[in-house]
Protein backbone atom coordinates (compact mmCIF):
# COMPACT_ATOMS: atom_id res chain seq x y z
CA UNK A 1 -39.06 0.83 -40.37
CA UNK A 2 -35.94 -0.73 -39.02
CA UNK A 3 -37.72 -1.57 -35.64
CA UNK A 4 -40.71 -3.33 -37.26
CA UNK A 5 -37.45 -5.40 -38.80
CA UNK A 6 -36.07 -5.74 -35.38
CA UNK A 7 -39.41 -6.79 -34.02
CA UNK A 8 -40.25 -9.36 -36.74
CA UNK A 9 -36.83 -10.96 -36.13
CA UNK A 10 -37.24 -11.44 -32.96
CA UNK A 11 -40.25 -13.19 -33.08
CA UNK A 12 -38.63 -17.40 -33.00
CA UNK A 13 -40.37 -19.33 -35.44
CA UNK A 14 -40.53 -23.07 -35.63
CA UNK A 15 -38.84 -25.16 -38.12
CA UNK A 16 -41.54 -26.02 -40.73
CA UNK A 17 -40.16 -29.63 -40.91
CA UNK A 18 -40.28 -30.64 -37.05
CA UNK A 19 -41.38 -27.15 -35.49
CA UNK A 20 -38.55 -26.95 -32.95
CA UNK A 21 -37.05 -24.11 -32.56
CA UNK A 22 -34.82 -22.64 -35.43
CA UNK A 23 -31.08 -22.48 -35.09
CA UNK A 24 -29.29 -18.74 -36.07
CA UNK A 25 -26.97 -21.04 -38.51
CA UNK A 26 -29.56 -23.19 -40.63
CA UNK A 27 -32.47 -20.49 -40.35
CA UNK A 28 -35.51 -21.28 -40.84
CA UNK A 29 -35.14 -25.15 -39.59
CA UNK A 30 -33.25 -26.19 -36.26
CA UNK A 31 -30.69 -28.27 -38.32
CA UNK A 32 -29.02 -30.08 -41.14
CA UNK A 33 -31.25 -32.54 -41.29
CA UNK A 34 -34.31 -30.59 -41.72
CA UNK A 35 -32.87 -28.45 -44.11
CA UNK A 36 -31.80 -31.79 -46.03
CA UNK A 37 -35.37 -33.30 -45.54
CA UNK A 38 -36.87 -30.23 -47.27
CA UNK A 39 -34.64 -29.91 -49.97
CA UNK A 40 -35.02 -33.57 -50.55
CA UNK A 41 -39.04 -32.65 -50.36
CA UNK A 42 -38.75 -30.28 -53.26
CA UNK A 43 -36.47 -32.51 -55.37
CA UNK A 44 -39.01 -35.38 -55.22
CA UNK A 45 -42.19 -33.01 -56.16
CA UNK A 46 -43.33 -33.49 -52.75
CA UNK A 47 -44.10 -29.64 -52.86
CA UNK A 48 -46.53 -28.36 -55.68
CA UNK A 49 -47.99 -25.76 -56.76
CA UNK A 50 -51.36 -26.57 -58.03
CA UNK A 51 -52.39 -24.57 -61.53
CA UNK A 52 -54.73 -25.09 -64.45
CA UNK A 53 -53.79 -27.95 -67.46
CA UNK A 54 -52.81 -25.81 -70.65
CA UNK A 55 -55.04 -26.41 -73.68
CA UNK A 56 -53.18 -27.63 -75.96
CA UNK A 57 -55.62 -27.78 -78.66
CA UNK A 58 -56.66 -24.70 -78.48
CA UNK A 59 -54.36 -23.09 -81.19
């Protein structure tokens, strides 16, 4: 098990915000900034996760 850990960690995967590669110290974006702009993108509602309206009226 511990070398299918090693093996998936060694795989470099872009940052999601600009897809260079990822830095060891702000893992999984290349910087700072990218890990700012993505916070920022959850803060605003940028990200969502789409679900069903609750009836209300049902009760």
């Amino acid at each position: 098990m511990q070398a299918d850990a090693k093996a998936k960690a060694g795989k470099a995967r872009p940052c999601p915000v600009c897809g260079k590669p990822a830095t060891d110290a702000s893992r999984p974006f290349c910087s700072e900034r990218c890990r700012d702009v993505d916070l920022n993108r959850w803060l605003s509602g940028s990200y969502a996760i789409p679900g069903k309206e609750d009836d209300q009226d049902a009760d």
